[in-house]
Protein backbone atom coordinates (compact mmCIF):
# COMPACT_ATOMS: atom_id res chain seq x y z
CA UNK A 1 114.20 88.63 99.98
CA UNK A 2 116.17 85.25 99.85
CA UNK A 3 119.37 86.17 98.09
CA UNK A 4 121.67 88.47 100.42
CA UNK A 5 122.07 91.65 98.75
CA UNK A 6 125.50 92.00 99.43
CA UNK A 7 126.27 89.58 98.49
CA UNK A 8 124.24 89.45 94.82
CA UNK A 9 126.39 92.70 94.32
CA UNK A 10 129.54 91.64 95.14
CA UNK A 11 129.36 88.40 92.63
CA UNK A 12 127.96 89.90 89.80
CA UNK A 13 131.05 92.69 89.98
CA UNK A 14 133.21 90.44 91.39
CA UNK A 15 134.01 88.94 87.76
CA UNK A 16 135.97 90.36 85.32
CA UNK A 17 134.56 89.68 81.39
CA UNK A 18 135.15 89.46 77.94
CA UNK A 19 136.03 89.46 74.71
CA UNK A 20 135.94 88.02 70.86
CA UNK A 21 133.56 87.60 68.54
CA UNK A 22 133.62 88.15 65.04
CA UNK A 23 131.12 89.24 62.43
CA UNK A 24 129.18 85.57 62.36
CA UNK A 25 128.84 82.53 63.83
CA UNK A 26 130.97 80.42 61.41
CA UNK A 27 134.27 82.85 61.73
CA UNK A 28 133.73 83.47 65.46
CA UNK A 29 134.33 79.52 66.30
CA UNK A 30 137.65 80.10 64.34
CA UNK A 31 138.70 83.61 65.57
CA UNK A 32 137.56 82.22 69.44
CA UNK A 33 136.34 79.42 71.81
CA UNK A 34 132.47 80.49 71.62
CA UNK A 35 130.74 77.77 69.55
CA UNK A 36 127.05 77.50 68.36
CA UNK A 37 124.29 75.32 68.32
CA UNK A 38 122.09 74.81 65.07
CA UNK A 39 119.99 78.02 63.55
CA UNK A 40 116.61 77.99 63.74
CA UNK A 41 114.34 80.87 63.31
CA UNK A 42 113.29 83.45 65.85
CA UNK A 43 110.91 86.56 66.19
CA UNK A 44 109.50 88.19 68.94
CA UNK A 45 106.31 87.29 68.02
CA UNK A 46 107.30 83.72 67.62
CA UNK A 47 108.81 83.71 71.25
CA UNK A 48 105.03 85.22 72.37
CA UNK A 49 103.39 82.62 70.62
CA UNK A 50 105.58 80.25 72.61
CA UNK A 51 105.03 81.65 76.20
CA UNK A 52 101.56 81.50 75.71
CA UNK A 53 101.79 77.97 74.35
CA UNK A 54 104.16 77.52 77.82
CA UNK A 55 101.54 79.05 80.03
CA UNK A 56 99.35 75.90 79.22
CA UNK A 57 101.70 73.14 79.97
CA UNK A 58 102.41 72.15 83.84
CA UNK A 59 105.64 73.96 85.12
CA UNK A 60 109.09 72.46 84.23
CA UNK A 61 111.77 74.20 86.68
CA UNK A 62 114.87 75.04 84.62
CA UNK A 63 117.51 72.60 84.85
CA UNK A 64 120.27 72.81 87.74
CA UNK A 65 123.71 71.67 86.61
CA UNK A 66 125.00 69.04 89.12
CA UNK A 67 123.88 70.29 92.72
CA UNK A 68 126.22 69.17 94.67
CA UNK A 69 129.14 70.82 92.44
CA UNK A 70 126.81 73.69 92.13
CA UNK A 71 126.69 73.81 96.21
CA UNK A 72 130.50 73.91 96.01
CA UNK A 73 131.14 76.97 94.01
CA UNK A 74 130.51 79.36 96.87
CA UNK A 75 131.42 83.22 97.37
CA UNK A 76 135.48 82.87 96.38
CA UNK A 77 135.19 79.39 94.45
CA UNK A 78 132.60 81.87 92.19
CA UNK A 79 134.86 85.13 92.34
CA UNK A 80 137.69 82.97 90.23
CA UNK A 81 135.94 81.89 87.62
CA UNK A 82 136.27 85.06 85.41
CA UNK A 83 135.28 84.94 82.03
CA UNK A 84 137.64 85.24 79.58
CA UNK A 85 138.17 88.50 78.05
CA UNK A 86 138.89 86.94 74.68
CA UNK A 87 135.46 85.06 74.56
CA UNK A 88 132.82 88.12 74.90
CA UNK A 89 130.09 88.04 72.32
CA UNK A 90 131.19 90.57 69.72
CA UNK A 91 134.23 91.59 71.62
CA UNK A 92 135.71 92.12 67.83
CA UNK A 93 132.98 92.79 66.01
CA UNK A 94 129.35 92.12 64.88
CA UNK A 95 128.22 94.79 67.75
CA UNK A 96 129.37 97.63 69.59
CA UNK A 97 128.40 96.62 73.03
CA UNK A 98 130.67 92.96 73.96
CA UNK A 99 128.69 90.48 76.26
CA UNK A 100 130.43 88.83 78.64
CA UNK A 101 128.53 85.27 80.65
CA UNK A 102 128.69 84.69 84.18
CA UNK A 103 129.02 81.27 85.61
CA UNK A 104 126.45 78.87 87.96
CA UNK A 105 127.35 78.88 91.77
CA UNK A 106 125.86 78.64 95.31
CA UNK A 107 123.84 81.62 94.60
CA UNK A 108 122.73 81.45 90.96
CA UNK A 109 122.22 77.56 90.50
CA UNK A 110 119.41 77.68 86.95
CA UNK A 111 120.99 77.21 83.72
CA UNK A 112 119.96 80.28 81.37
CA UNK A 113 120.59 79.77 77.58
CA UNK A 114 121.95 82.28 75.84
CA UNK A 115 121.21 83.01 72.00
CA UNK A 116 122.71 85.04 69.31
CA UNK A 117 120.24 86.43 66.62
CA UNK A 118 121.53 87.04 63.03
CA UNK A 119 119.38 88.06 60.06
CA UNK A 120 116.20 86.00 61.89
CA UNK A 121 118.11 82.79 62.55
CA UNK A 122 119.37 81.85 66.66
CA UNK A 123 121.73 80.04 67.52
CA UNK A 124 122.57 78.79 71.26
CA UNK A 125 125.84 79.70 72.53
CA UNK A 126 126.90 76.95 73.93
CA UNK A 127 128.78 76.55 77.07
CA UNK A 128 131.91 75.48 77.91
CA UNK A 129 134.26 75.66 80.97
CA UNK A 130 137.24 76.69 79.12
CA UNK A 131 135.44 79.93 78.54
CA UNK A 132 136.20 80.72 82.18
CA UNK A 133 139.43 81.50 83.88
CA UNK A 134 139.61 79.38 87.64
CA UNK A 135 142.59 76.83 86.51
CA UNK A 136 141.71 72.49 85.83
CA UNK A 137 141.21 72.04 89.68
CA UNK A 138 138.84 73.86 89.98
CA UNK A 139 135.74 72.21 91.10
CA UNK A 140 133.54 73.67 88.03
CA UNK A 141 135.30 71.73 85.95
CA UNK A 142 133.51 68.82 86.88
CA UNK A 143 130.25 70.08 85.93
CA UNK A 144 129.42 68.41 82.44
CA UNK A 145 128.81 70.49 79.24
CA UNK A 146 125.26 70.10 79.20
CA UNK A 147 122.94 71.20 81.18
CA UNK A 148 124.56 75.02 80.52
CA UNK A 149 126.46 76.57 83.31
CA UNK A 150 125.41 80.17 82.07
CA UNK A 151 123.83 82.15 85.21
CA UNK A 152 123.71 85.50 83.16
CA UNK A 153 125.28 88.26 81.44
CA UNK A 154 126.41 91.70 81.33
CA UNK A 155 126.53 94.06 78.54
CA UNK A 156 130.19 96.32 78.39
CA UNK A 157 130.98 99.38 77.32
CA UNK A 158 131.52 100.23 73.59
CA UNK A 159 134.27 98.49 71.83
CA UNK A 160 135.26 101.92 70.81
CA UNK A 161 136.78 102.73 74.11
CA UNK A 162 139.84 101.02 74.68
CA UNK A 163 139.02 100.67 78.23
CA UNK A 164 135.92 98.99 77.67
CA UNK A 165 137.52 95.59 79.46
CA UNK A 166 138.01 97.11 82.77
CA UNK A 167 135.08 99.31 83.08
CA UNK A 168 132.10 98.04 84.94
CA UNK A 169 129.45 96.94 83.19
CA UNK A 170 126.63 98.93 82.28
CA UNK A 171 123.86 96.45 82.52
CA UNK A 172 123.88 93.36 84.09
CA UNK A 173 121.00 90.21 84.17
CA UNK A 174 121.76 87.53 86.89
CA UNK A 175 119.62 86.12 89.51
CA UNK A 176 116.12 84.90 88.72
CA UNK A 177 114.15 88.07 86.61
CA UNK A 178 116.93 90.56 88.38
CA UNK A 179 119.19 93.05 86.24
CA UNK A 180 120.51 96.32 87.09
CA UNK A 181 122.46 99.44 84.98
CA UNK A 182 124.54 102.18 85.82
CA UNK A 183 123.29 105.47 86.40
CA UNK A 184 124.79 108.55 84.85
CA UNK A 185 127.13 109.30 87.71
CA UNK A 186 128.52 105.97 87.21
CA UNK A 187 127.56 104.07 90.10
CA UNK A 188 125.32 100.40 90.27
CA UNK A 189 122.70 100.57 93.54
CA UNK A 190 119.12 99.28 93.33
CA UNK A 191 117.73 96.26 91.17
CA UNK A 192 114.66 95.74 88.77
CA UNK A 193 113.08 92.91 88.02
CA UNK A 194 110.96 91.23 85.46
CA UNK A 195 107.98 90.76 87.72
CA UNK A 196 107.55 90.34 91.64
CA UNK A 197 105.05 87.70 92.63
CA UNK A 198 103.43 88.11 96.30
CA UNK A 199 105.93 90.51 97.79
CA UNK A 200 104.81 91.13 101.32
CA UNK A 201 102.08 89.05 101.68
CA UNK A 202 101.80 86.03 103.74
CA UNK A 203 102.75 83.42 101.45
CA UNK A 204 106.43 82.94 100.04
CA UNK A 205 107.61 85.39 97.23
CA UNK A 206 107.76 83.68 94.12
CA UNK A 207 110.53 84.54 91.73
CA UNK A 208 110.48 83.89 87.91
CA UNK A 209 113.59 83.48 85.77
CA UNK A 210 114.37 84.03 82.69
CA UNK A 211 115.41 81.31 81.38
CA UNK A 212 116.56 81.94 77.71
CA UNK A 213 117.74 85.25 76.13
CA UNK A 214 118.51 86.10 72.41
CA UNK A 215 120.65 88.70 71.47
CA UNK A 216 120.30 91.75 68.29
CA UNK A 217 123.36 93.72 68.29
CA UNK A 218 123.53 97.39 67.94
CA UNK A 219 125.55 98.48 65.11
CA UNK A 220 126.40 101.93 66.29
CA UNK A 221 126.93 103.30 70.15
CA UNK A 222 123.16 105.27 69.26
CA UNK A 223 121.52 102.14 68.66
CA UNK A 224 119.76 99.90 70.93
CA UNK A 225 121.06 96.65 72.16
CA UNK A 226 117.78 94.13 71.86
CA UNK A 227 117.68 91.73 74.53
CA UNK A 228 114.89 88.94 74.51
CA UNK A 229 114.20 86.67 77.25
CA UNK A 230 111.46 83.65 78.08
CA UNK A 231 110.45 84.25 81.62
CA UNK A 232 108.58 81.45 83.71
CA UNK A 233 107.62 80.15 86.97
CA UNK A 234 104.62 77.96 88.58
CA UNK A 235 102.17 80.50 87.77
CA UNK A 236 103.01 82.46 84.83
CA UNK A 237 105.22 82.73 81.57
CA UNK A 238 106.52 86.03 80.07
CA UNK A 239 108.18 87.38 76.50
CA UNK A 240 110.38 90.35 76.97
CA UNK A 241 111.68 92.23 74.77
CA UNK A 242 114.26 94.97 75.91
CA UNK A 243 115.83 97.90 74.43
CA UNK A 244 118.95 98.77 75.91
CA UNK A 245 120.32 102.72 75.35
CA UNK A 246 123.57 103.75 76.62
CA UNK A 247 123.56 107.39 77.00
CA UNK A 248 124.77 109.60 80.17
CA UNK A 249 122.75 106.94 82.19
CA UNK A 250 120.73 103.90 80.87
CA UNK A 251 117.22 103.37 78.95
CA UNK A 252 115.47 100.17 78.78
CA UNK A 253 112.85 100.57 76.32
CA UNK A 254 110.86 97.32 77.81
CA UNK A 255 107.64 95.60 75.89
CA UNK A 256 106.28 92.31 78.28
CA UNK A 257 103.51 89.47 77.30
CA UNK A 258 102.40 87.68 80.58
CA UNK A 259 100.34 84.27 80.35
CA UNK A 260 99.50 83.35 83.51
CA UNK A 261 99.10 79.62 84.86
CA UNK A 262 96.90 80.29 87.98
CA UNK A 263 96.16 83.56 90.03
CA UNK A 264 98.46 85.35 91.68
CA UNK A 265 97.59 87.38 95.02
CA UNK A 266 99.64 90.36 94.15
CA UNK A 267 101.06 90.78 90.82
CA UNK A 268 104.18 93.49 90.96
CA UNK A 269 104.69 95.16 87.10
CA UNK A 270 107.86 97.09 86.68
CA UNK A 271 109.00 96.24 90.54
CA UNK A 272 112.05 98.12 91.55
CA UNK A 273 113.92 96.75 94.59
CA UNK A 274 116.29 98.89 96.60
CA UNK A 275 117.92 98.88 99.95
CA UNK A 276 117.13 101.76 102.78
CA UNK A 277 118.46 101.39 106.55
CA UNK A 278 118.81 104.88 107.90
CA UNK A 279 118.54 108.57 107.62
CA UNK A 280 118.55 111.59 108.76
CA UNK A 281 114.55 111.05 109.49
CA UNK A 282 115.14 107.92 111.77
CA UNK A 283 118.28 106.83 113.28
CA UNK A 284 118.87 104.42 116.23
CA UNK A 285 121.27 105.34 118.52
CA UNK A 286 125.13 104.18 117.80
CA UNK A 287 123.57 102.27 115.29
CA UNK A 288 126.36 102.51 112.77
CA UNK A 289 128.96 105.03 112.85
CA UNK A 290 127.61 106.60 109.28
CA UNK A 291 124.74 109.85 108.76
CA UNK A 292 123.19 107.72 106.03
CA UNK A 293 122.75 104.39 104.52
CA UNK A 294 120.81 104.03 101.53
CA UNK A 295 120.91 103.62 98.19
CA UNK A 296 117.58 104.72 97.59
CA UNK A 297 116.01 107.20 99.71
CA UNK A 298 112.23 108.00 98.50
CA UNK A 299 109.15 106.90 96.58
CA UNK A 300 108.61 109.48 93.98
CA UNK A 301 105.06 109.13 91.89
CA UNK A 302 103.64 111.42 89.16
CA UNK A 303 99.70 109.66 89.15
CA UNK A 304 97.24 109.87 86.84
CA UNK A 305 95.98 113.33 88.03
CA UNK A 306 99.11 115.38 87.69
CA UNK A 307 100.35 115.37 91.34
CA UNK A 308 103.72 114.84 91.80
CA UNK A 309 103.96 112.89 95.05
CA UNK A 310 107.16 112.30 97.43
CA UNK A 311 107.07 109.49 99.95
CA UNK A 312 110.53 109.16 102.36
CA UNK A 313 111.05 105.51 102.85
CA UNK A 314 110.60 103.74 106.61
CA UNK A 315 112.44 100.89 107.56
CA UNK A 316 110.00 100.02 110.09
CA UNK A 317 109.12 97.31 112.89
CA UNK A 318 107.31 94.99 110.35
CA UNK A 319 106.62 94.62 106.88
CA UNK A 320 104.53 97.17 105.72
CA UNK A 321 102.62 97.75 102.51
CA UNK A 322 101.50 100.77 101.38
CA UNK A 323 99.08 101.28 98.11
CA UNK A 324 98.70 104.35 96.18
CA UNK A 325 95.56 104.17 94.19
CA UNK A 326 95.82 105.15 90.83
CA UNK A 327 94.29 105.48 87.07
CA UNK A 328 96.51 105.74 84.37
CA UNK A 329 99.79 106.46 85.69
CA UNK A 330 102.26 108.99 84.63
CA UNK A 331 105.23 107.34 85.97
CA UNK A 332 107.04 106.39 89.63
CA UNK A 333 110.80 105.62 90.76
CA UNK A 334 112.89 104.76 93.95
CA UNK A 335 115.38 107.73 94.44
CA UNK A 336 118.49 109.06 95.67
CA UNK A 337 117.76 112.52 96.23
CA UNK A 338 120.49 113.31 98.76
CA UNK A 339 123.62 113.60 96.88
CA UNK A 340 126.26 115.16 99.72
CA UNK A 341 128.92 112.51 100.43
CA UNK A 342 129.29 114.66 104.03
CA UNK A 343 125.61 112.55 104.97
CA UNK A 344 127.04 109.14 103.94
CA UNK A 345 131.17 109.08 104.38
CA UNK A 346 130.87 106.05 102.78
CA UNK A 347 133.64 105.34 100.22
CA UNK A 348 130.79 102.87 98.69
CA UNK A 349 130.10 106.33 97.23
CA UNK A 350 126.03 105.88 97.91
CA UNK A 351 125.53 109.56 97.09
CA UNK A 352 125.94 108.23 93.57
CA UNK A 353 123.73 105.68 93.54
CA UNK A 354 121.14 105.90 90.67
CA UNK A 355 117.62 106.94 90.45
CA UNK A 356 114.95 104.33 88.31
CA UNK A 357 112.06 105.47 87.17
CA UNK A 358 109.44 103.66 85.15
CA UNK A 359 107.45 105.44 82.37
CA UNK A 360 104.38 103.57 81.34
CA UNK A 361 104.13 103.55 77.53
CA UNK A 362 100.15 103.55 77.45
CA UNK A 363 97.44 103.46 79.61
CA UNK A 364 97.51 101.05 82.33
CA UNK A 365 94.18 101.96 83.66
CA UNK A 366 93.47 101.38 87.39
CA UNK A 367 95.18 99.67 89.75
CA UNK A 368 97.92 101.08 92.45
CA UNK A 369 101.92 101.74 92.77
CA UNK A 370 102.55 99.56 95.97
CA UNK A 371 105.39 100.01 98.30
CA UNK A 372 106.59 97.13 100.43
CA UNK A 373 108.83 98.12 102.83
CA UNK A 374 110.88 95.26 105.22
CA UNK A 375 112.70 95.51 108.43
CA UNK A 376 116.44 95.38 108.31
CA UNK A 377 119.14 95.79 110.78
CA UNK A 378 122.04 95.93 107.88
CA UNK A 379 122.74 97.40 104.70
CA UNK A 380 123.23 93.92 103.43
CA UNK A 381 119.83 92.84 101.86
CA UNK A 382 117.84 94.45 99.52
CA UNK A 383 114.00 95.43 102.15
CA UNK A 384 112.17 97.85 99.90
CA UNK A 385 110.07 96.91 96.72
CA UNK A 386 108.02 99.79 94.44
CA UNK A 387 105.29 98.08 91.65
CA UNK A 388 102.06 98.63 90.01
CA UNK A 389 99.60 96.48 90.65
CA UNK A 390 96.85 96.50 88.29
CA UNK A 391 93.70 96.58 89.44
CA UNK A 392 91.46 93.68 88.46
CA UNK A 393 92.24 90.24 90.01
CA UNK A 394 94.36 87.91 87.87
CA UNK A 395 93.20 84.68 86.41
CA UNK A 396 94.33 81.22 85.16
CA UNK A 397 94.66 81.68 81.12
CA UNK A 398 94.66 85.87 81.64
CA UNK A 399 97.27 87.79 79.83
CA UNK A 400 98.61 91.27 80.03
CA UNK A 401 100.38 93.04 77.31
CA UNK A 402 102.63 95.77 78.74
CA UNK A 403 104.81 98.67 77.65
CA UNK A 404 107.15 100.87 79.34
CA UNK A 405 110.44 102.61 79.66
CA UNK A 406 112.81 102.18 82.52
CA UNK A 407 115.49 105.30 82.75
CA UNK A 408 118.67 104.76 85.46
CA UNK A 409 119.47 108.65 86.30
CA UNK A 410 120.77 110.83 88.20
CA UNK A 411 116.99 112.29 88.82
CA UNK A 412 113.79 112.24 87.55
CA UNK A 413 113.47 112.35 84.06
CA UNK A 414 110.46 114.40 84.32
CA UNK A 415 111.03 116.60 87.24
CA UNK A 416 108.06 119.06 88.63
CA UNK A 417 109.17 122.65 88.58
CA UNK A 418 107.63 122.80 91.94
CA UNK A 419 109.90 122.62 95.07
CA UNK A 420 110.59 119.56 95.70
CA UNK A 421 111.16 117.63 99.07
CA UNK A 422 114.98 117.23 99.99
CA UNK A 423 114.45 116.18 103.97
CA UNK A 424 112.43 114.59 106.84
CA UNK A 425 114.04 115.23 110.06
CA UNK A 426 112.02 114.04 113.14
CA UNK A 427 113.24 115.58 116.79
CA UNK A 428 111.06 115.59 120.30
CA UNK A 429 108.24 118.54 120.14
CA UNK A 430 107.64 121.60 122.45
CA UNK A 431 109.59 124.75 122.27
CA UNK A 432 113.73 125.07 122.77
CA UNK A 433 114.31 126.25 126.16
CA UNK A 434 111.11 124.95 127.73
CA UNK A 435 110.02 121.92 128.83
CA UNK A 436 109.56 119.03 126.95
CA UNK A 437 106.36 117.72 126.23
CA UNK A 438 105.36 113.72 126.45
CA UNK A 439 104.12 112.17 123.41
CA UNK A 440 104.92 114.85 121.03
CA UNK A 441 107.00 114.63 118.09
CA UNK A 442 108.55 117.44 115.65
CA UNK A 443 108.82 117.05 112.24
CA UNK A 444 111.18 119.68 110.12
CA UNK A 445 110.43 118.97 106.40
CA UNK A 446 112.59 121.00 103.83
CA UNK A 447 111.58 122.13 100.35
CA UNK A 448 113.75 123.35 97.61
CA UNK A 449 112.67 124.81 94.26
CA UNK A 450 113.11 127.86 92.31
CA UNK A 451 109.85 128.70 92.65
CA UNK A 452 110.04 129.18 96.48
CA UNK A 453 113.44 131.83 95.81
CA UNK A 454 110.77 134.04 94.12
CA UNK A 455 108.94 134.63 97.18
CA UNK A 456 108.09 138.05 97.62
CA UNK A 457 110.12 139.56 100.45
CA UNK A 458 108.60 139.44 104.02
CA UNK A 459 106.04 136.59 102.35
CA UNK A 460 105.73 133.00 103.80
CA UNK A 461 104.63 130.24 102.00
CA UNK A 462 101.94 128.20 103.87
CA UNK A 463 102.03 124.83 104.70
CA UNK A 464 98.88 122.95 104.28
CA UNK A 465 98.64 119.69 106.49
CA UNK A 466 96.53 116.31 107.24
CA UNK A 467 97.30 113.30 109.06
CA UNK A 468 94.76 109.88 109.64
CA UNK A 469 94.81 110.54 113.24
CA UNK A 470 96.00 112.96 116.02
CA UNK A 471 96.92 116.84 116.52
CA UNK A 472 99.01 119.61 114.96
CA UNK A 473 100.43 122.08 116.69
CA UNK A 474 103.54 125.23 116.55
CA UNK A 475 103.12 125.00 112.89
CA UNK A 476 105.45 127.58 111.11
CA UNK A 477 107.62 127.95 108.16
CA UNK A 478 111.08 129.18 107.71
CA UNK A 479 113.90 129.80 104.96
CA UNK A 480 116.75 127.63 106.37
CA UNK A 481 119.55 129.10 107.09
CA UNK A 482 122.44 128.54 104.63
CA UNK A 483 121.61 131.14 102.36
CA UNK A 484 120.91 128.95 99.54
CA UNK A 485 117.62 130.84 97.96
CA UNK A 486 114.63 128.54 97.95
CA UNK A 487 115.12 126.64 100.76
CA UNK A 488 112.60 125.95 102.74
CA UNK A 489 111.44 123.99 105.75
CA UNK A 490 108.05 123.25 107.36
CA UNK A 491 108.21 122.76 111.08
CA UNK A 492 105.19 120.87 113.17
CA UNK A 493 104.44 119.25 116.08
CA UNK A 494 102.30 116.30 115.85
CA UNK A 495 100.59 114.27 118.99
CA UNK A 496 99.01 111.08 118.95
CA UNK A 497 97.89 108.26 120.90
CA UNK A 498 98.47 104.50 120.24
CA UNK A 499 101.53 102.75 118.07
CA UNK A 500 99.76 102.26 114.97
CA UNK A 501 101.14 104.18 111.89
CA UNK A 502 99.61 107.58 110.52
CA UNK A 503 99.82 108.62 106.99
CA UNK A 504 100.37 112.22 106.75
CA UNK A 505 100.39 114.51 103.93
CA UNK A 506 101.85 117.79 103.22
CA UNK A 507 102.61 120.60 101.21
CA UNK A 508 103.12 124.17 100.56
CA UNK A 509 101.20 127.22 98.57
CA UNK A 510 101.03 130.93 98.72
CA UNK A 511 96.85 131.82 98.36
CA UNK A 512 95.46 129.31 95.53
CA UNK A 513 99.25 128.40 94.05
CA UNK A 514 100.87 125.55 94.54
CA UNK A 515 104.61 125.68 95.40
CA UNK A 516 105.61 122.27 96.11
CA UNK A 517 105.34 118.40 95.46
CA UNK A 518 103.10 116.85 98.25
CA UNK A 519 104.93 114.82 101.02
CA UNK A 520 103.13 111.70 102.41
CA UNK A 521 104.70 110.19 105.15
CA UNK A 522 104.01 106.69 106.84
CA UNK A 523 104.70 107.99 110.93
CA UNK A 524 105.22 104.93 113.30
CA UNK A 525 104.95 106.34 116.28
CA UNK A 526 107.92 105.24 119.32
């Protein structure tokens, strides 16, 4: 990842934004200091048409205002140039949901232009440093109107609120193809992105921007806001067009054209990119004074098939990828299952972080949900990445037309009803009280489900194991014991010889039934 996490966070909520735009262009350059370009017409099948026509051009980066100011405008230089709350796109009417812009700097150096859509016809908004709060010295005010200083955008709460100006925002877009939303318990954690190019493999990551967006208002708070954006980058172009709902989280309703230039080695649809340290599974010693520090703490996957998967994240040694074979997939997000604040004490709140979860809106036939994860020794960058990669190797002039719905939760939007995994707790094997042996590691997996508090008394459920390589042994199950009905764990002792990973794979039933979601595990041994 090249762009500290942290720090990405930090700017795009370190800026306040917005606020003023009447019903139409012509009275919002009198009622405010946005002003427009000329109208011209747009459709989303007219901004198709053009990526495709892109796709066969050579590559044009988009423009960098002056780089040497650019350099300038570091971490606090960036943090004062607020946008002005009396500028935001439809902060007064037009829309119910004001857009505010955020500013060039060190970190977010492309111009993006921004577009307002009205009855078919865009217009560019056109930038302008008195939009911005940061006083005449400051050194953004030498940048020159054109190229654009526009980075990105978020999207405020509804107008109707009258604290919509010092809420956060509930979606954001800054940084390359990046955006984010608020979940329904009101926190910001992981990132998505338009596309991820090459994640994990041994040639750089490539990031696309989006380099233009166009924005359809929504009328009412039930309506969608419509976001369209040109993506492109050496090897491919993209239309999007997204479909923002604010509800009690977020839903981005997301259809993408891709056009590709040249092949990619690993093409990442729908990535999600989150950060994971530590937890209760692996923890160095003294490593941090905190339980937990994640904002996302599991894989979760409903393939093709019906089986509803759950994969606790690693932050292992080296990068590791892991691919999960699939046909038609029913859906897969990067979680944040634990939700105590006692496992984080964290006043970053992460047991509030959201859950994203992509739906696929059609078939997307074969290919696999890949999970990159990268070492860290800091909760500062952003070291796990969740995709689909289709199947069939991408060519120069292929293009892929893709639908699918992107929900920022509390949970899963589609939860199994069987238990589901809540912990992976790893501890040295052999008995309590006896010697320990060499080499041997216990694992204490918990379940939790309704359907394991209607156990029959004095019954068991059965845990059914399998790992790539090595032993099991003192395999039992237990309720844990805090009284909390369905709670389960699985308890094993594994053995194995060498340091190179084993998948394992677990889950519980009573005879033929199923009770829970199946764990797989990636096991590095010490």
């Amino acid at each position: 990842m090249s762009l500290d996490r942290r720090t990405f966070l930090q700017l795009s909520a370190a800026v306040q934004a917005a606020a003023a735009l009447g019903v139409g262009p012509a009275q919002a350059q009198k009622a405010d200091g946005l002003t427009f370009g000329p109208a011209e017409p747009f459709s989303f099948e007219g901004l198709k048409r053009h990526a495709k026509e892109l796709a066969g051009k050579p590559y044009e980066s988009p423009p960098r205002p002056n780089p040497d100011i650019v350099r300038q405008i570091d971490y606090d230089a960036h943090g004062k140039l607020r946008y002005k709350l009396e500028n935001a796109l439809w902060g007064e009417g037009g829309s119910v949901f004001p857009i505010s812009f955020q500013h060039v700097g060190l970190y977010f150096q492309k111009t993006v232009r921004m577009h307002l859509i009205e009855k078919g016809a865009s217009r560019e908004i056109q930038y302008n440093p008195n939009l911005f709060m940061g006083g005449p010295d400051h050194v953004a005010r030498k940048l020159p109107p054109e190229p654009s200083a526009f980075a990105g955008f978020w999207v405020h709460e509804s107008r109707n609120s009258p604290a919509w100006k010092k809420a956060e925002p509930w979606a954001t877009f800054l940084g390359a193809s990046y955006f984010r939303a608020v979940g329904e318990l009101g926190q910001v954690g992981l990132s998505a992105r338009g596309l991820a190019l090459g994640p994990g493999t041994a040639s750089p990551e490539e990031f696309p921007d989006f380099v233009s967006f166009w924005f359809e208002p929504a009328l009412t708070e039930k309506d969608p806001l419509i976001v369209n954006a040109l993506m492109d980058s050496p090897s491919l172009t993209g239309a999007y067009r997204f479909a923002l709902s604010r509800g009690k989280g977020v839903v981005m309703e997301i259809d993408a054209n891709i056009n590709l230039r040249k092949p990619v080695e690993r093409m990442g649809v729908a990535p999600l990119t989150s950060m994971y340290w530590f937890s209760e599974t692996v923890k160095p010693t003294a490593a941090d004074w905190r339980p937990e520090i994640h904002d996302s703490d599991g894989l979760a996957m409903w393939n093709g098939k019906g089986e509803h998967i759950w994969r606790p994240l690693n932050n292992p040694s080296r990068i590791m990828v892991s691919s999960f074979v699939d046909q038609s997939p029913r859906g897969f997000g990067l979680c944040q299952r634990d939700r105590n604040f006692e496992n984080y004490q964290d006043g970053v709140r992460y047991q509030l972080r959201p859950t994203a979860w992509v739906e696929p809106l059609g078939d997307w036939g074969d290919g696999a949900i890949q999970l990159t994860e990268i070492p860290t020794d800091d909760e500062i960058h952003d070291n796990i990445v969740a995709m689909w990669v289709p199947r069939d190797p991408t060519a120069a002039g292929k293009s892929y037309d893709l639908r699918y719905r992107l929900h920022w939760l509390a949970d899963e939007p589609y939860p199994s009803p069987l238990a589901r995994c809540m912990a992976t707790r790893m501890g040295n094997g052999g008995q309590p009280g006896q010697p320990r042996p060499k080499g041997v590691r216990k694992f204490m997996v918990e379940f939790k489900g309704d359907v394991l508090s209607k156990m029959p008394f004095g019954v068991k459920p059965e845990p059914v194991l399998w790992a790539s390589r090595g032993t099991f042994s003192y395999i039992y199950t237990e309720a844990v014991p805090n009284e909390i009905p369905g709670h389960w764990r699985a308890q094993f002792d594994f053995t194995v010889d060498g340091k190179d990973p084993v998948e394992m794979r677990l889950y519980l039933k009573h005879g033929d039934e199923v009770l829970s979601e199946t764990w797989l595990y990636q096991y590095h041994p010490f």
